[in-house]
N, C-alpha and C. Protein backbone atom coordinates (compact mmCIF):
# COMPACT_ATOMS: atom_id res chain seq x y z
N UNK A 1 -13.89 6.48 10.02
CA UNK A 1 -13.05 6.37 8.85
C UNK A 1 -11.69 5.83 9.27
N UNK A 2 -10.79 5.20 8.36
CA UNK A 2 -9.81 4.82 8.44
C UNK A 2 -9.18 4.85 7.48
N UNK A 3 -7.59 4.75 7.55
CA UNK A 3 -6.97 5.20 6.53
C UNK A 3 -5.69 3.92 6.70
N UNK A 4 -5.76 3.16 5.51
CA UNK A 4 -4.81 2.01 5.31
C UNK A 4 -3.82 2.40 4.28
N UNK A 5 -2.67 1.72 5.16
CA UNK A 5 -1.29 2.11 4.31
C UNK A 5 -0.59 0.86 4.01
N UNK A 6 -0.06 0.86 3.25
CA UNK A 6 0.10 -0.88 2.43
C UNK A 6 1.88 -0.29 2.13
N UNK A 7 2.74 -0.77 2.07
CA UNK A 7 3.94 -1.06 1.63
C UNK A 7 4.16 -2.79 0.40
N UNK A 8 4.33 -2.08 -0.35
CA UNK A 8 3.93 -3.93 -1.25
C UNK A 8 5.44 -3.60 -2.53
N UNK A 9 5.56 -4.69 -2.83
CA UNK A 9 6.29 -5.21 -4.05
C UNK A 9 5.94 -4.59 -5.39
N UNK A 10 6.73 -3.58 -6.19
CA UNK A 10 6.08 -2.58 -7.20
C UNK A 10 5.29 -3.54 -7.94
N UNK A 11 5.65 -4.90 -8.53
CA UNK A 11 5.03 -5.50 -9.19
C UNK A 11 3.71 -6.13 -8.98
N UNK A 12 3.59 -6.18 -7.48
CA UNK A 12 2.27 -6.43 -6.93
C UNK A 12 1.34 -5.12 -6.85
N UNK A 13 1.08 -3.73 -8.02
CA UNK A 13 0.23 -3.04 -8.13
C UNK A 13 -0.90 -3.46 -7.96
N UNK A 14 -0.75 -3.74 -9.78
CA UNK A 14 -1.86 -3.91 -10.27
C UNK A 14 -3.05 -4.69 -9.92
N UNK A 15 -2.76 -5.95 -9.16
CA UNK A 15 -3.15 -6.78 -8.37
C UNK A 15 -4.09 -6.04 -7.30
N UNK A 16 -3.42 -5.52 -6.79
CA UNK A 16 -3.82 -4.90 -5.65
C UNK A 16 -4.86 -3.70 -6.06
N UNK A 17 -4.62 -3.08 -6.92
CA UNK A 17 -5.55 -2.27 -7.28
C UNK A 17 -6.67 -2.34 -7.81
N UNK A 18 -6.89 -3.88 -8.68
CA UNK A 18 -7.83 -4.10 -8.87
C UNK A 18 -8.79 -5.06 -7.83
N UNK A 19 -8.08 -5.62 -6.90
CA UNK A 19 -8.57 -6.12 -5.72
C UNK A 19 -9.50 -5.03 -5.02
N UNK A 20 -8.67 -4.28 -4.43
CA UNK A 20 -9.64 -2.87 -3.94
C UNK A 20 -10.22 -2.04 -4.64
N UNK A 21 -10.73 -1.94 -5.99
CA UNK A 21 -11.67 -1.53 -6.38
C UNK A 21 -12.92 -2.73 -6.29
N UNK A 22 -12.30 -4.15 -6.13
CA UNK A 22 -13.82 -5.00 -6.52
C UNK A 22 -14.38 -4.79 -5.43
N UNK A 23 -13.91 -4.31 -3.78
CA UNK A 23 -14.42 -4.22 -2.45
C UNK A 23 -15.22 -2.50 -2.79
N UNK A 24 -15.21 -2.12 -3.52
CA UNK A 24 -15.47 -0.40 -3.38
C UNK A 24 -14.51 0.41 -3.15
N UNK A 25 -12.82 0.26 -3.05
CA UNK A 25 -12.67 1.82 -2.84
C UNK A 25 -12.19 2.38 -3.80
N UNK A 26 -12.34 3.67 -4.30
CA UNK A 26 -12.53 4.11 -5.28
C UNK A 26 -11.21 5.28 -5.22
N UNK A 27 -10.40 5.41 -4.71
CA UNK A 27 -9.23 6.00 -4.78
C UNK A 27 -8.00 5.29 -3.83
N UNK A 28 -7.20 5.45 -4.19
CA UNK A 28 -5.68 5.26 -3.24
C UNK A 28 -5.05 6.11 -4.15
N UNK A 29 -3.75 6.91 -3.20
CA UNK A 29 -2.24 7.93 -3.41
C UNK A 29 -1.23 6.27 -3.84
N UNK A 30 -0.63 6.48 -4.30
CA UNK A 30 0.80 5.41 -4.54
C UNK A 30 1.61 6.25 -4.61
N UNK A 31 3.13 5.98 -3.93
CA UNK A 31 4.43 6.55 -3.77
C UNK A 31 5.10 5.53 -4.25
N UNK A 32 6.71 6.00 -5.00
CA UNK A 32 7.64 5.32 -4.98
C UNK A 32 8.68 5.22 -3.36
N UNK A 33 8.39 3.98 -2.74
CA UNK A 33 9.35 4.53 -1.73
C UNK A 33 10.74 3.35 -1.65
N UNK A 34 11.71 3.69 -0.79
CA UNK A 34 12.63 2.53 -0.43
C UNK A 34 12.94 2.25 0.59
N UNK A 35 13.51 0.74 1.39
CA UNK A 35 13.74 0.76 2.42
C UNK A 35 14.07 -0.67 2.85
N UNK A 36 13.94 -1.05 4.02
CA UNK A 36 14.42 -2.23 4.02
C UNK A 36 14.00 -2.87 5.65
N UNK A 37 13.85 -4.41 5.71
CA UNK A 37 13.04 -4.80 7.39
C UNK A 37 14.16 -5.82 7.29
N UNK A 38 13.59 -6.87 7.02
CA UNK A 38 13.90 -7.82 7.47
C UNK A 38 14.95 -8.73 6.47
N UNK A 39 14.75 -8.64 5.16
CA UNK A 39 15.51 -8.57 4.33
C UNK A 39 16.84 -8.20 4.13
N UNK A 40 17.02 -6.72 4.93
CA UNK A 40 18.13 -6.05 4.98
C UNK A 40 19.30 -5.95 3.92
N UNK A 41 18.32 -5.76 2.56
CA UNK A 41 18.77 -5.06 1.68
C UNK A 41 19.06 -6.35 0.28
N UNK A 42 19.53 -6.08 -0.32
CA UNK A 42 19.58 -7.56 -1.43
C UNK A 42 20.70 -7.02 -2.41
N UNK A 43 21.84 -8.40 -2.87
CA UNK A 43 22.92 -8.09 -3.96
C UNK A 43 22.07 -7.82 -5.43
N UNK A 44 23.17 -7.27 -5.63
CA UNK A 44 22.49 -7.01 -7.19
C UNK A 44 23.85 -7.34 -8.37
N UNK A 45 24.40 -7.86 -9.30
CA UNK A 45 25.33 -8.21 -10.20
C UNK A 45 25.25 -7.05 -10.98
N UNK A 46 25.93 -6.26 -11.67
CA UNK A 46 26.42 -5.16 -12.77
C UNK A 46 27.15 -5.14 -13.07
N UNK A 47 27.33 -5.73 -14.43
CA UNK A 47 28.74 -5.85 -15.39
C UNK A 47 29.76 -6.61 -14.84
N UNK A 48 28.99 -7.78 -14.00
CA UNK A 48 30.27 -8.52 -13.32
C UNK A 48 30.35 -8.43 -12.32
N UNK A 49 29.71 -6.98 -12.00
CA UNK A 49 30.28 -6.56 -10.44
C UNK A 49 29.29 -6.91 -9.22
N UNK A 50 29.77 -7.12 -8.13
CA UNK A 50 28.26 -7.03 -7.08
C UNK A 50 28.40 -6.26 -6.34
N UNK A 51 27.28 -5.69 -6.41
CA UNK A 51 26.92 -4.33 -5.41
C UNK A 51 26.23 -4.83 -4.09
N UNK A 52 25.88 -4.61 -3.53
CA UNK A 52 24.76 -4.81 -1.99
C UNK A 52 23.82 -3.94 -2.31
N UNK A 53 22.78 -3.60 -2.44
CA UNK A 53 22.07 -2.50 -2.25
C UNK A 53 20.97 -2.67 -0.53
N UNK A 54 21.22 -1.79 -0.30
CA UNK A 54 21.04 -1.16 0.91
C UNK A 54 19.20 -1.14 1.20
N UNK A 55 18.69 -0.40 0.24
CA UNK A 55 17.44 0.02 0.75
C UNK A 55 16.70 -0.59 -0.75
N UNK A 56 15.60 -1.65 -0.56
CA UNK A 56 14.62 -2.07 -1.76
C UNK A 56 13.87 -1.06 -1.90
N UNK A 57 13.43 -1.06 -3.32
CA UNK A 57 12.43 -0.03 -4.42
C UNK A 57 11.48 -1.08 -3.67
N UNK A 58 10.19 -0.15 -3.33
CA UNK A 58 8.50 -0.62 -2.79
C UNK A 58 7.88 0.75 -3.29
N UNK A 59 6.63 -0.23 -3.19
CA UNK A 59 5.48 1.28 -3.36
C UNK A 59 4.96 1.09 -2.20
N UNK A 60 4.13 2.36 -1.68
CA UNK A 60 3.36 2.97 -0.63
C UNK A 60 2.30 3.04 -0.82
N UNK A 61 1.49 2.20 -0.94
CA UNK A 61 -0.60 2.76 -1.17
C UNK A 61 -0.98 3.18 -0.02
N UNK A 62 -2.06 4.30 -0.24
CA UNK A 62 -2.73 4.88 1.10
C UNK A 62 -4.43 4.73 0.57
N UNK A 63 -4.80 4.72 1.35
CA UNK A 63 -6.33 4.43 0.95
C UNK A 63 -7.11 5.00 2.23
N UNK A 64 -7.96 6.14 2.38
CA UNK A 64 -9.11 6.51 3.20
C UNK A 64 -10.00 5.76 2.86
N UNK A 65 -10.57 4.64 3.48
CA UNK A 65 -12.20 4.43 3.31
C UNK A 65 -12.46 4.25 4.87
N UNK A 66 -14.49 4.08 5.18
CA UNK A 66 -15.10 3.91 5.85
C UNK A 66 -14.65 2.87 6.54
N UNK A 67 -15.19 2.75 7.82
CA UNK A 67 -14.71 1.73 9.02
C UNK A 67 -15.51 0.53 8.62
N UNK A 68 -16.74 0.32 7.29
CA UNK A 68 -16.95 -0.66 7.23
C UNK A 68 -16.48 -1.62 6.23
N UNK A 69 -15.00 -1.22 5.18
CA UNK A 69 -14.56 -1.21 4.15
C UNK A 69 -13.08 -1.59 4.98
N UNK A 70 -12.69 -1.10 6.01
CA UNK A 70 -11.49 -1.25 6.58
C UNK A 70 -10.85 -2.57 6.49
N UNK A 71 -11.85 -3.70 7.12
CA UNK A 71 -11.09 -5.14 7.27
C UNK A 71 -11.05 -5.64 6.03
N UNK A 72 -12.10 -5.39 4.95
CA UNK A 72 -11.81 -5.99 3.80
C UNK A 72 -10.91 -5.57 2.86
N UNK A 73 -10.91 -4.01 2.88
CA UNK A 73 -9.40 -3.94 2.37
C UNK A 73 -8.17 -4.06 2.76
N UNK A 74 -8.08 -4.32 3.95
CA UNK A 74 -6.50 -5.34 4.63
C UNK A 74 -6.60 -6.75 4.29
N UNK A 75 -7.68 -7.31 4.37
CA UNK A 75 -7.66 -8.39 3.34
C UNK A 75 -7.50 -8.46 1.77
N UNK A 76 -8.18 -7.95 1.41
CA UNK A 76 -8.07 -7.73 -0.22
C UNK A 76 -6.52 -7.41 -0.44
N UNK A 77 -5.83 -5.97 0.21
CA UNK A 77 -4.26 -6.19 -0.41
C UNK A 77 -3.59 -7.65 0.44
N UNK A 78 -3.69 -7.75 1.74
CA UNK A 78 -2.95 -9.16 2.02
C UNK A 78 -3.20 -10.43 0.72
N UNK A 79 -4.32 -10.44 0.51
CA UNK A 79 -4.29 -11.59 -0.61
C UNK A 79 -3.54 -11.46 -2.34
N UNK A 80 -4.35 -10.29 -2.16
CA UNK A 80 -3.55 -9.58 -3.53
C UNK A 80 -1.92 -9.82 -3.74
N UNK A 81 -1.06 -9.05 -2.65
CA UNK A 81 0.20 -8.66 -2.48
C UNK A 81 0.66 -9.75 -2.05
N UNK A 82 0.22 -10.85 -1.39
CA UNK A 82 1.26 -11.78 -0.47
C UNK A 82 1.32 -13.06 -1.60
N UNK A 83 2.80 -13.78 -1.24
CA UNK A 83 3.28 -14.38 -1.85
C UNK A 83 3.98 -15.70 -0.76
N UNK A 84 3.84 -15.30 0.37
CA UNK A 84 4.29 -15.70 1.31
C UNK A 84 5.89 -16.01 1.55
N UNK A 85 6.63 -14.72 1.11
CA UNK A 85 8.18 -14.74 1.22
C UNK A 85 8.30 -13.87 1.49
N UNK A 86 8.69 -13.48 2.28
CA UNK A 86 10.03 -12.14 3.26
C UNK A 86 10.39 -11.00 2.29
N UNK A 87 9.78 -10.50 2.35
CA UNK A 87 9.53 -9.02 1.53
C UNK A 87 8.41 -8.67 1.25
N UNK A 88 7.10 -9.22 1.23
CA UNK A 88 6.09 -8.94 0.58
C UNK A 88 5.39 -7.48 1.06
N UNK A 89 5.64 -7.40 2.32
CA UNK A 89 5.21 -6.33 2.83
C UNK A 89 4.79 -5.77 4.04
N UNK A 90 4.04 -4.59 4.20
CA UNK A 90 3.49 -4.28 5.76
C UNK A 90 2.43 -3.67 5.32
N UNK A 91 1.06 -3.77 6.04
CA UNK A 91 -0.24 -3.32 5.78
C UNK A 91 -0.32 -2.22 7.69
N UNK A 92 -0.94 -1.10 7.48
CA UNK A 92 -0.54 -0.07 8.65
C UNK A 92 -2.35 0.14 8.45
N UNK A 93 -3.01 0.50 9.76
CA UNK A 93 -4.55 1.19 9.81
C UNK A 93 -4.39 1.57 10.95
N UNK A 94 -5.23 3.10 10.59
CA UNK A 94 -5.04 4.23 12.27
C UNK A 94 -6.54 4.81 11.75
N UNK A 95 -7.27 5.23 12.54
CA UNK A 95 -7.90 6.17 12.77
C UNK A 95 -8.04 7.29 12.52
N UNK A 96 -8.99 7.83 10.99
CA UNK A 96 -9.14 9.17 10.49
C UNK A 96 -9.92 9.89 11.10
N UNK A 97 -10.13 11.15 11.16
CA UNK A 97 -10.56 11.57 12.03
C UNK A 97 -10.99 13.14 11.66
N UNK A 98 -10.73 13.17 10.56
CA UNK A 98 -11.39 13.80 9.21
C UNK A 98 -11.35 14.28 8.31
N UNK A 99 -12.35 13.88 6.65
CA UNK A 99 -11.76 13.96 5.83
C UNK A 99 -12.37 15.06 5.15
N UNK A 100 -11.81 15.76 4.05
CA UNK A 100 -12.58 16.93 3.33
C UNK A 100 -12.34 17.26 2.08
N UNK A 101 -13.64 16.67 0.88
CA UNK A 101 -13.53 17.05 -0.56
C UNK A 101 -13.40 18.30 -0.69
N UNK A 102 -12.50 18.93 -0.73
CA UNK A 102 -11.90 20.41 -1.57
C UNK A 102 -12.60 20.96 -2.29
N UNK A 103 -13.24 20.51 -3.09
CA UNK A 103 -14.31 21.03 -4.86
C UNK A 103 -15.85 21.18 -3.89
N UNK A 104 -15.94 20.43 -3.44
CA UNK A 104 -17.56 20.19 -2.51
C UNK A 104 -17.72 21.20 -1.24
N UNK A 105 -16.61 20.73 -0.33
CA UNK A 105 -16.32 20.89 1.07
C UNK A 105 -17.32 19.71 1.78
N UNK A 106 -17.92 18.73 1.10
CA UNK A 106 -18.39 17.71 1.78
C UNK A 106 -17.14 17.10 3.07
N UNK A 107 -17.21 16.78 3.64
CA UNK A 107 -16.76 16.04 4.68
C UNK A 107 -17.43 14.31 5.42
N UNK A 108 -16.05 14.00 6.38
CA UNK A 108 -16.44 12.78 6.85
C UNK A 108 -16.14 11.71 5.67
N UNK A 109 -17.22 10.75 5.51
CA UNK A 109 -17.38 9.21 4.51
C UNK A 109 -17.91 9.98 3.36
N UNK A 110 -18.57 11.24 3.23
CA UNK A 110 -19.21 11.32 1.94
C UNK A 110 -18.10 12.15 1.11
N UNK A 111 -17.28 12.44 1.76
CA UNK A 111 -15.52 13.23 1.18
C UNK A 111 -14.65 12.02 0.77
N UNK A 112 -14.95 10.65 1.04
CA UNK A 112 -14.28 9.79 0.31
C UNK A 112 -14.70 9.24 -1.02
């Protein structure tokens, strides 16, 4: 099992979500998070005024699926999410090592 973590552009959800359901996976967590790489932060105008803001609004998808679902869903959000401009994002995969439906107590791939 593996567990992929996506950092993407809020507006690039939906995209993305329906991308990885057409591959099979059938859940991801989403967070509001903020922060900043390479970009290092972006002006913003208010009432005239300009601010800097420091850390960009992103979302966080996490997704557990099977090791045979892994490469295609780093593909599926890379295509989904990318735009090919400096912000789009960071895609993260590590090694689960185990998972467990709560309601069942099934475990492993059949807990995803």
């Amino acid at each position: 099992m593996k567990m992929v973590m996506a950092i993407i552009q809020p507006f690039k959800l939906d995209a993305v979500r329906e991308a990885l359901g057409s591959i099979g996976v059938q859940g991801m967590t989403v967070s509001e998070v903020k922060g900043y790489g390479r970009q290092k932060g972006q002006t913003e105008i208010y009432r005239g005024a300009e601010y800097q803001i420091h850390y960009v609004p992103k979302l966080k998808l996490e997704a557990a699926v099977d090791d045979a679902t892994a490469e295609r869903a780093v593909e599926a959000i890379r295509s989904a999410a990318g735009q090919n401009k400096i912000g789009d994002g960071k895609i993260f995969v590590w090694d689960l090592s185990e998972a467990m439906r709560i309601r069942t107590g099934e475990t492993g791939d059949d807990a995803l």
